[in-house]
N, C-alpha and C. Protein backbone atom coordinates (compact mmCIF):
# COMPACT_ATOMS: atom_id res chain seq x y z
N UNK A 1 177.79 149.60 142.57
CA UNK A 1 176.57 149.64 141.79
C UNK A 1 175.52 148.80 142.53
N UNK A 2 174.70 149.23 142.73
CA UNK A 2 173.10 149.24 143.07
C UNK A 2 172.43 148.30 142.30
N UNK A 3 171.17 147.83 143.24
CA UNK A 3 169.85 147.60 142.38
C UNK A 3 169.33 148.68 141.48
N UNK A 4 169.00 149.88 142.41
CA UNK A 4 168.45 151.03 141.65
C UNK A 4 169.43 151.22 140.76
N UNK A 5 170.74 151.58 140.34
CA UNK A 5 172.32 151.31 139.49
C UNK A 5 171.59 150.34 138.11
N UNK A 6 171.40 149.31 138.38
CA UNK A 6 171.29 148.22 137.63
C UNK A 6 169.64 148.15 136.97
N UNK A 7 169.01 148.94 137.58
CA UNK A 7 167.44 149.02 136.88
C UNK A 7 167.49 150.67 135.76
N UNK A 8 167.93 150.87 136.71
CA UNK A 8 168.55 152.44 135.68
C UNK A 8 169.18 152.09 134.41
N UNK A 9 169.92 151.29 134.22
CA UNK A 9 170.33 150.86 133.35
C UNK A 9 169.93 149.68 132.25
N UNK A 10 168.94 149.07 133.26
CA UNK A 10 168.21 148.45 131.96
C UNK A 10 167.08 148.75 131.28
N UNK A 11 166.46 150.41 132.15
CA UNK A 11 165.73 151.15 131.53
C UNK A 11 165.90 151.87 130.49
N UNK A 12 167.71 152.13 130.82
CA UNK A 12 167.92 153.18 129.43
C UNK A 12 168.51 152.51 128.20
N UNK A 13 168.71 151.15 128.61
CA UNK A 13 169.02 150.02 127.38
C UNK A 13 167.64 149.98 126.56
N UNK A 14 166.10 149.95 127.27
CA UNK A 14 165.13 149.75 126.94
C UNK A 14 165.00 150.96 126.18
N UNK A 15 165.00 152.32 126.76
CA UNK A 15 164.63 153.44 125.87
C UNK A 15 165.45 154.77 126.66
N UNK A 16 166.42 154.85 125.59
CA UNK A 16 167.70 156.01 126.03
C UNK A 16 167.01 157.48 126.05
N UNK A 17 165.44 157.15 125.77
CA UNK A 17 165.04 158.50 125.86
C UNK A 17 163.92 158.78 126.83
N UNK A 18 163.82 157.97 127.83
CA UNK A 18 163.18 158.23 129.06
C UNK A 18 163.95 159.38 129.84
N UNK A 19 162.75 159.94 130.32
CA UNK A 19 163.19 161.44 130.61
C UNK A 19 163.56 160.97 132.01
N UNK A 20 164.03 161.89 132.84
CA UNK A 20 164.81 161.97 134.20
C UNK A 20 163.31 161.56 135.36
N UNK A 21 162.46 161.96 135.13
CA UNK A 21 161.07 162.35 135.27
C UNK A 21 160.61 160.74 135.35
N UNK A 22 161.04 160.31 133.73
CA UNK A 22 159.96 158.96 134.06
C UNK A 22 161.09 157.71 134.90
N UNK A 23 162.45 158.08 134.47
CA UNK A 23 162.91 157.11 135.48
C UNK A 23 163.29 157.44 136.82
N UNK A 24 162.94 158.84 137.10
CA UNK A 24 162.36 158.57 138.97
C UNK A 24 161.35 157.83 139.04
N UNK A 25 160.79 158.07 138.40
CA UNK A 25 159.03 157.34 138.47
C UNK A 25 159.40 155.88 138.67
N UNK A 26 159.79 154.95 137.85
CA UNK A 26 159.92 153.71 137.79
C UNK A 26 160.94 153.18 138.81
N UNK A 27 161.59 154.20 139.08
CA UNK A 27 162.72 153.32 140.37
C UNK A 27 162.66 154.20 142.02
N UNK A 28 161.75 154.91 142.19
CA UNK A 28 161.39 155.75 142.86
C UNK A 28 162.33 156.33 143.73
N UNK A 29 162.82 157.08 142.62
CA UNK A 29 163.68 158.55 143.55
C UNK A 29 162.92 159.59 142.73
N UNK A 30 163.73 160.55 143.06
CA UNK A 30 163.64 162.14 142.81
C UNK A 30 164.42 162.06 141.41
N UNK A 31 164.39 163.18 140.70
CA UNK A 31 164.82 163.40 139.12
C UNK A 31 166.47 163.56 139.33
N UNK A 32 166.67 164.54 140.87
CA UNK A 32 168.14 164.96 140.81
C UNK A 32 168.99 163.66 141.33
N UNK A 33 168.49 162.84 142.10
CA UNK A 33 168.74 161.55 141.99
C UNK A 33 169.42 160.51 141.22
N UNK A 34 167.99 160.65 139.74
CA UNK A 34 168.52 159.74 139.30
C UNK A 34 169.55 160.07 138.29
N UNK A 35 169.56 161.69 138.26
CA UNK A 35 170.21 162.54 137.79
C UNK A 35 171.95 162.39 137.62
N UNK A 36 172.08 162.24 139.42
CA UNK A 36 173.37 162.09 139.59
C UNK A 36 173.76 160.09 139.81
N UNK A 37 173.07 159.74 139.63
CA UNK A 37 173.41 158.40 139.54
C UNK A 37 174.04 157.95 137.89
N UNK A 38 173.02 158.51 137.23
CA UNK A 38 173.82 158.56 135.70
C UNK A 38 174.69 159.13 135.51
N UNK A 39 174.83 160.49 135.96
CA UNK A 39 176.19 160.74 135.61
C UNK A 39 177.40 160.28 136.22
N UNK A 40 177.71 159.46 137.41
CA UNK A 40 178.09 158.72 138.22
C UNK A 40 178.60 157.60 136.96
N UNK A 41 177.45 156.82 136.50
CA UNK A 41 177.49 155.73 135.44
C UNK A 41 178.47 155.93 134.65
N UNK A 42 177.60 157.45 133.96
CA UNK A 42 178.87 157.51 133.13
C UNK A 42 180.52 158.07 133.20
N UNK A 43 180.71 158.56 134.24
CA UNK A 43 182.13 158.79 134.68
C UNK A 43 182.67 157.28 135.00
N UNK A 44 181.96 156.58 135.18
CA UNK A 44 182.59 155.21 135.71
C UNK A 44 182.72 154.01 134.44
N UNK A 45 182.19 154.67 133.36
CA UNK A 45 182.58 154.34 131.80
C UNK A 45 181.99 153.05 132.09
N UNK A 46 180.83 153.38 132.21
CA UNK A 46 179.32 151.88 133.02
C UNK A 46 178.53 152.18 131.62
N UNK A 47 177.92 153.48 131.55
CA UNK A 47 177.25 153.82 130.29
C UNK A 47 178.18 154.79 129.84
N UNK A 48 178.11 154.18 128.34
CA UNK A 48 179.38 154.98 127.40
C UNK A 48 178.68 155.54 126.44
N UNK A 49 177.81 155.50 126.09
CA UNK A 49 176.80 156.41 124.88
C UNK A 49 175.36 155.77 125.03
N UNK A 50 174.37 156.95 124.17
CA UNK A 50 172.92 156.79 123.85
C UNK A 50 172.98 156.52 122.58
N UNK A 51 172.34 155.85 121.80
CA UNK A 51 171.98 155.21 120.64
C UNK A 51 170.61 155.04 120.13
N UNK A 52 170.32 155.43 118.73
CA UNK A 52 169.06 155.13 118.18
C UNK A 52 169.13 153.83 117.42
N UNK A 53 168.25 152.79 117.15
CA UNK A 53 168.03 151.45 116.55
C UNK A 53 167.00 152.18 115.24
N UNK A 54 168.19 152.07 114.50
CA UNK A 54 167.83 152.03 113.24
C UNK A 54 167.54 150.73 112.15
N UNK A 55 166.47 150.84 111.13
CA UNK A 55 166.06 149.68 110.22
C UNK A 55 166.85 150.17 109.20
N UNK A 56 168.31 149.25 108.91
CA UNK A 56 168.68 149.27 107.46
C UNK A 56 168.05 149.33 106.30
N UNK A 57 167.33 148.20 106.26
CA UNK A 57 166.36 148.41 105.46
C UNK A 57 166.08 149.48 104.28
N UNK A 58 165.13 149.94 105.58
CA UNK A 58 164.51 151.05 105.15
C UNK A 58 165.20 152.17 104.80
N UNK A 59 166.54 152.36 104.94
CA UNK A 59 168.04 153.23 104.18
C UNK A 59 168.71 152.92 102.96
N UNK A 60 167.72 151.15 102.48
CA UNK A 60 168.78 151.09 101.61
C UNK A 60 169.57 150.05 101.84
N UNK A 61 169.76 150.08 102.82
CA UNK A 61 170.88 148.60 102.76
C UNK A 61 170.46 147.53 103.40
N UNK A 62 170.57 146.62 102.11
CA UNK A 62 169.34 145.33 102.36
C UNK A 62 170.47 143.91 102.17
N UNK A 63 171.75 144.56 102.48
CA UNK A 63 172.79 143.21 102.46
C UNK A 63 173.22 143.47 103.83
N UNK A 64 173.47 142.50 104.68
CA UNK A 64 174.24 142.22 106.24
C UNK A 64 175.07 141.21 105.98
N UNK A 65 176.14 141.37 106.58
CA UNK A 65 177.00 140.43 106.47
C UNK A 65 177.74 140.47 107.36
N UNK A 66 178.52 138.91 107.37
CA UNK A 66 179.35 138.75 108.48
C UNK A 66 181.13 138.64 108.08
N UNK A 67 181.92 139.15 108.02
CA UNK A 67 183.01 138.82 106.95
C UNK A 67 184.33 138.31 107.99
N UNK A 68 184.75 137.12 108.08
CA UNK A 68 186.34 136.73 108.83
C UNK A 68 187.01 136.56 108.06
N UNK A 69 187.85 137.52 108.59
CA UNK A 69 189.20 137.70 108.01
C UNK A 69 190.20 137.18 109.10
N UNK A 70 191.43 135.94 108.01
CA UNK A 70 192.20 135.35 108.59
C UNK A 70 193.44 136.70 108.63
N UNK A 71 194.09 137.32 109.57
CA UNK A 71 195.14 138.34 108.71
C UNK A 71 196.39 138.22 109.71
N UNK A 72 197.74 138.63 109.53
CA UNK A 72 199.10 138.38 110.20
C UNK A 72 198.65 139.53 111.26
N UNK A 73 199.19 139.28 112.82
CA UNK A 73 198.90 140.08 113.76
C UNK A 73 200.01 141.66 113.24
N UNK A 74 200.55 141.55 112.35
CA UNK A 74 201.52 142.37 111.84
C UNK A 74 201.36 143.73 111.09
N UNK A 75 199.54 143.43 110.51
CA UNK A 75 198.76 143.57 109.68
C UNK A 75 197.82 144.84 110.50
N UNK A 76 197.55 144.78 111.57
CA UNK A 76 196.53 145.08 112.70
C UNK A 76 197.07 146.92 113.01
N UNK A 77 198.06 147.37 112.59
CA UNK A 77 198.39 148.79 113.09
C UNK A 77 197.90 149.63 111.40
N UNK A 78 198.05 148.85 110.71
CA UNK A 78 197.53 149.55 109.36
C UNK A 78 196.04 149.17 109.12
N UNK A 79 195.27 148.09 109.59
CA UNK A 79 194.74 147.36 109.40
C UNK A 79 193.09 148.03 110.00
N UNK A 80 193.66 148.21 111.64
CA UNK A 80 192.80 148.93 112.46
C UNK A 80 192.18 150.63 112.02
N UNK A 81 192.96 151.51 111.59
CA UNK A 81 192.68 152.65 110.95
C UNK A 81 191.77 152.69 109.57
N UNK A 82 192.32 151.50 108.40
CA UNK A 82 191.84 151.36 107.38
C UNK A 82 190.11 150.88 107.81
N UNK A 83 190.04 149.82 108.85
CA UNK A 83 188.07 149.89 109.05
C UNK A 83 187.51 150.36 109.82
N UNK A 84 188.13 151.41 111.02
CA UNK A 84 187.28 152.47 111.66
C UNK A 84 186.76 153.29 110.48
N UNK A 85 187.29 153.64 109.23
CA UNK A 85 186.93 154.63 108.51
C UNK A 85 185.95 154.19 107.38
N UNK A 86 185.96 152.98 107.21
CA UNK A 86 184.30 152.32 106.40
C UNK A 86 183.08 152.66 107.39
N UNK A 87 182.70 153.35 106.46
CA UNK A 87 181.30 153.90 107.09
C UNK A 87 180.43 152.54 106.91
N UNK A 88 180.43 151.55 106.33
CA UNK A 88 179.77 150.32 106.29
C UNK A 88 180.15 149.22 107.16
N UNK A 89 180.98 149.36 107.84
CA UNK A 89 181.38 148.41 108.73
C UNK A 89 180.63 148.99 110.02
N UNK A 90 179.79 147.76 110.41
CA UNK A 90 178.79 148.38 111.82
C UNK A 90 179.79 147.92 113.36
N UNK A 91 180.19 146.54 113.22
CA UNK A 91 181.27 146.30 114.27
C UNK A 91 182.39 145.57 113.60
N UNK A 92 183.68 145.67 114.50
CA UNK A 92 184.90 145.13 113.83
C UNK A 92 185.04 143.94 115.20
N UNK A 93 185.39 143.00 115.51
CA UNK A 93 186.61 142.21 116.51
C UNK A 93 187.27 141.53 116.14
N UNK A 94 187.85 141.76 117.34
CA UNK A 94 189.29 140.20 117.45
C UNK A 94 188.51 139.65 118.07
N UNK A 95 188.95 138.16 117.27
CA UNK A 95 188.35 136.89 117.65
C UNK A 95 189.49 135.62 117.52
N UNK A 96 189.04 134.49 118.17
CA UNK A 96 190.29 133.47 118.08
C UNK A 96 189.57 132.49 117.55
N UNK A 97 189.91 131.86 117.19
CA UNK A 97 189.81 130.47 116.04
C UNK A 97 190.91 130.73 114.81
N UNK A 98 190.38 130.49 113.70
CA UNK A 98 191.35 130.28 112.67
C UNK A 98 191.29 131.63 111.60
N UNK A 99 190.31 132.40 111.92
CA UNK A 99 190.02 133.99 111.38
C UNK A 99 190.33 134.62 113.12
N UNK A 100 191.17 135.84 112.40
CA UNK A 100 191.71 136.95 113.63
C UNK A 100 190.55 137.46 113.45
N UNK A 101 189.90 138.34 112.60
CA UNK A 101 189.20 139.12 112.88
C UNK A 101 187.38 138.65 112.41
N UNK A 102 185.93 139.15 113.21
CA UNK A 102 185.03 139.21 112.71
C UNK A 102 184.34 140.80 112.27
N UNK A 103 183.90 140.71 111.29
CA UNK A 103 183.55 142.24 110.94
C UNK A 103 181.75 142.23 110.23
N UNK A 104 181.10 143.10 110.87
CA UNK A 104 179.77 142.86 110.34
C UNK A 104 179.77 144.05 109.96
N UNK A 105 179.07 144.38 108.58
CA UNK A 105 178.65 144.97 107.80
C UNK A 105 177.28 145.34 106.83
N UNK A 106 176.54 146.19 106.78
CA UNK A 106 175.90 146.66 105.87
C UNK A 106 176.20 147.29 104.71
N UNK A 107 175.49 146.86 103.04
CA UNK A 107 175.40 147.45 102.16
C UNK A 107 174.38 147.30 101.38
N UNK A 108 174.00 148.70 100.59
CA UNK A 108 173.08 148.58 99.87
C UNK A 108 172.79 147.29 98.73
N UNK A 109 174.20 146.65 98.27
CA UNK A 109 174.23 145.67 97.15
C UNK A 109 174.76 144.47 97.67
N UNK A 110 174.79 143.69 96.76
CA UNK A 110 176.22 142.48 97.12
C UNK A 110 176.95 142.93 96.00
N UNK A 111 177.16 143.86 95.07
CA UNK A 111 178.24 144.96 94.08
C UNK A 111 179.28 145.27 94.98
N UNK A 112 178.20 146.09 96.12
CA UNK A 112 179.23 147.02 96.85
C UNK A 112 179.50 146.43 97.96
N UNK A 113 179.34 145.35 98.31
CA UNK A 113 179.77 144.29 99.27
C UNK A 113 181.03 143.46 98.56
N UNK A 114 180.98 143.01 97.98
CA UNK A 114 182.10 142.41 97.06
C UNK A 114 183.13 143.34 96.70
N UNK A 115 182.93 144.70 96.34
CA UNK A 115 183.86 145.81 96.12
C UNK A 115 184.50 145.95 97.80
N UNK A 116 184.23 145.79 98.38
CA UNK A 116 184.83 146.05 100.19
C UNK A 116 185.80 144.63 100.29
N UNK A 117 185.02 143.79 100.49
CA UNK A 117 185.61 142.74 100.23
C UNK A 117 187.05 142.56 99.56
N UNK A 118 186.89 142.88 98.33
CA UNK A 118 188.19 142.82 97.64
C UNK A 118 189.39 143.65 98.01
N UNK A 119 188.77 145.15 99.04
CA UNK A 119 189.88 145.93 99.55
C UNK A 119 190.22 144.88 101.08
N UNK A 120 189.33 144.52 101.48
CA UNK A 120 189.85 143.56 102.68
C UNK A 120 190.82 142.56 102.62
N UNK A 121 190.88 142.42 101.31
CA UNK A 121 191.64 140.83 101.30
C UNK A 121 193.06 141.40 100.80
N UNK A 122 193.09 142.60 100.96
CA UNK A 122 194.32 142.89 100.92
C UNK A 122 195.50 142.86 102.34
N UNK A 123 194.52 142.51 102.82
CA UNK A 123 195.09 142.25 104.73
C UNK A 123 195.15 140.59 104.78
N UNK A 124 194.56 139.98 104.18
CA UNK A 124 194.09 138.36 104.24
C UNK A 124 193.13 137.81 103.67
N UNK A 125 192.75 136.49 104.21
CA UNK A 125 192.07 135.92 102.94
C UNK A 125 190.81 135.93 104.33
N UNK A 126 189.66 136.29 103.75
CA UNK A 126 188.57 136.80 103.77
C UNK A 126 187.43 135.07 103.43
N UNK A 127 186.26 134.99 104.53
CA UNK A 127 184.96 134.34 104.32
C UNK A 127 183.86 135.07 104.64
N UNK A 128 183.07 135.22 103.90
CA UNK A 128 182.11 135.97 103.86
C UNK A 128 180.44 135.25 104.07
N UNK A 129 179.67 135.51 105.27
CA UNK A 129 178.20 135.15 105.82
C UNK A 129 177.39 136.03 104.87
N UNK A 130 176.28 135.79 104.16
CA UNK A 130 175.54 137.00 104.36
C UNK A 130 173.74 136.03 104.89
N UNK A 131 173.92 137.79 105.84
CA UNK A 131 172.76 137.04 106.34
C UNK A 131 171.33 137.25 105.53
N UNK A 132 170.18 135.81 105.93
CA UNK A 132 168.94 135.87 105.62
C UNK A 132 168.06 136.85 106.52
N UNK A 133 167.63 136.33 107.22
CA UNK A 133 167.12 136.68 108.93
C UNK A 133 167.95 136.95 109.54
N UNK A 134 167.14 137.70 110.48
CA UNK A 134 167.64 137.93 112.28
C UNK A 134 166.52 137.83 113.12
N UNK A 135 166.91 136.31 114.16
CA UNK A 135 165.83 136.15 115.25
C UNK A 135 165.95 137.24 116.21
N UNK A 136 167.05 137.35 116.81
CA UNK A 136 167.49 138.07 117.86
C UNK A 136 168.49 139.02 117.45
N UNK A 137 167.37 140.43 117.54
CA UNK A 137 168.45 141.70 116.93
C UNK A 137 169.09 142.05 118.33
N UNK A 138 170.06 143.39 117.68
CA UNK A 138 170.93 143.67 119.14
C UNK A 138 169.98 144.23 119.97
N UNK A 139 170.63 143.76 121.16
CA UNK A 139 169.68 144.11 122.54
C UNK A 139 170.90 144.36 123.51
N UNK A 140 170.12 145.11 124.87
CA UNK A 140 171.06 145.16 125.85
C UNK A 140 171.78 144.38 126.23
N UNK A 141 172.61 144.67 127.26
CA UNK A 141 172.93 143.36 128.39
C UNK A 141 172.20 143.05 129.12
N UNK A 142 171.95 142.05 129.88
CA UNK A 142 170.52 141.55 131.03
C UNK A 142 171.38 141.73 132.03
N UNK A 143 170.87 141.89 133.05
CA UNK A 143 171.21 142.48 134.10
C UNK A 143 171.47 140.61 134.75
N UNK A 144 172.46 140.24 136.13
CA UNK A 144 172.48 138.73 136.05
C UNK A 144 170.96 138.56 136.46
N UNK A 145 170.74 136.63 136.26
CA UNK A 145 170.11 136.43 137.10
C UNK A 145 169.40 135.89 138.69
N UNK A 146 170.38 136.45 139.46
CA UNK A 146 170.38 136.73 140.62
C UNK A 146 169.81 137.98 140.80
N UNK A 147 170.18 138.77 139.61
CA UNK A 147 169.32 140.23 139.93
C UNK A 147 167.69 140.06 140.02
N UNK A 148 167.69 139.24 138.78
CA UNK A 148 166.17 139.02 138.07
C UNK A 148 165.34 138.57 139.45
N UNK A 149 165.90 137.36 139.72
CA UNK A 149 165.41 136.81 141.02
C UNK A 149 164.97 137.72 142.14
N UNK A 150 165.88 139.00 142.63
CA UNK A 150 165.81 139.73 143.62
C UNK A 150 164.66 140.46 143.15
N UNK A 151 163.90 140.58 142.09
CA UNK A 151 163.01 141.70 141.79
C UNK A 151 163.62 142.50 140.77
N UNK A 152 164.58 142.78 140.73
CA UNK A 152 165.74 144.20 140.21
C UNK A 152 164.00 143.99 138.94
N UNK A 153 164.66 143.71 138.31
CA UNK A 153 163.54 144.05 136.54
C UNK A 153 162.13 144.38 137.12
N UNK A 154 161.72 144.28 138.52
CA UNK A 154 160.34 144.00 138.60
C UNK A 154 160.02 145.36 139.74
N UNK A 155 161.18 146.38 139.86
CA UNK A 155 160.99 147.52 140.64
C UNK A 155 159.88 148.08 140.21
């Protein structure tokens, strides 16, 4: 992977819907170029999907939360199936400290946040964040900065 590799990619972190067109433009190749450099990316499971940034909000769901769950590693083969399939759960991990797992979530209520909740704690005992704010929503990865330094962001 490239400079041009690595600007390509923090263009389409910036906006997954820049056409082929505008990111020749900005990293100056040709379209079939940058064409086959992405698809390159993504065979090399570098970029794994395009995504729209959506406002909860404005859907309705005006609760975020952060929920750790302490649960037996024993727990994790029934455990894992049961929250891929909550459509309200936005990310799941394993994490280490004294909760196995962190799980962030959206819901329209704290009703129907507390109703999830109570099916969770059937795996373990459950602490629940909910958030006020967010300074820093999700964003890409930054490219290092050694890149930054070389120009890379400033092609």
């Amino acid at each position: 992977m490239d400079k041009i590799d690595k600007k390509i990619i923090g263009l389409l972190q910036e906006n997954a819907r820049y056409s082929l067109k505008q990111l020749a433009e900005k990293v100056f190749l040709s379209s079939p170029a940058v064409a086959a450099r992405i698809e390159r990316l993504e065979k090399e499971n570098i970029i794994t999907g395009y995504h729209a940034s959506i406002n909860p909000i404005k859907l309705g769901y005006h609760i975020t939360a952060f929920i750790n769950l302490e649960m037996s590693p024993t727990k994790k083969d029934t455990f894992y199936p049961f929250v891929q399939q909550c459509p309200n759960v936005i990310e799941c991990n394993c994490v280490t400290g004294s909760y196995s797992m962190l799980i962030k979530v959206c819901f329209p209520s704290t009703m129907e946040l507390d109703s999830f909740i109570g099916h969770l704690q059937k795996f373990g005992t459950t602490k629940t964040q909910i958030v006020f704010s967010t300074s820093v929503p999700h964003r890409g990865i930054s490219i290092t900065a050694e890149d930054v330094e070389a120009g890379v962001s400033n092609l």
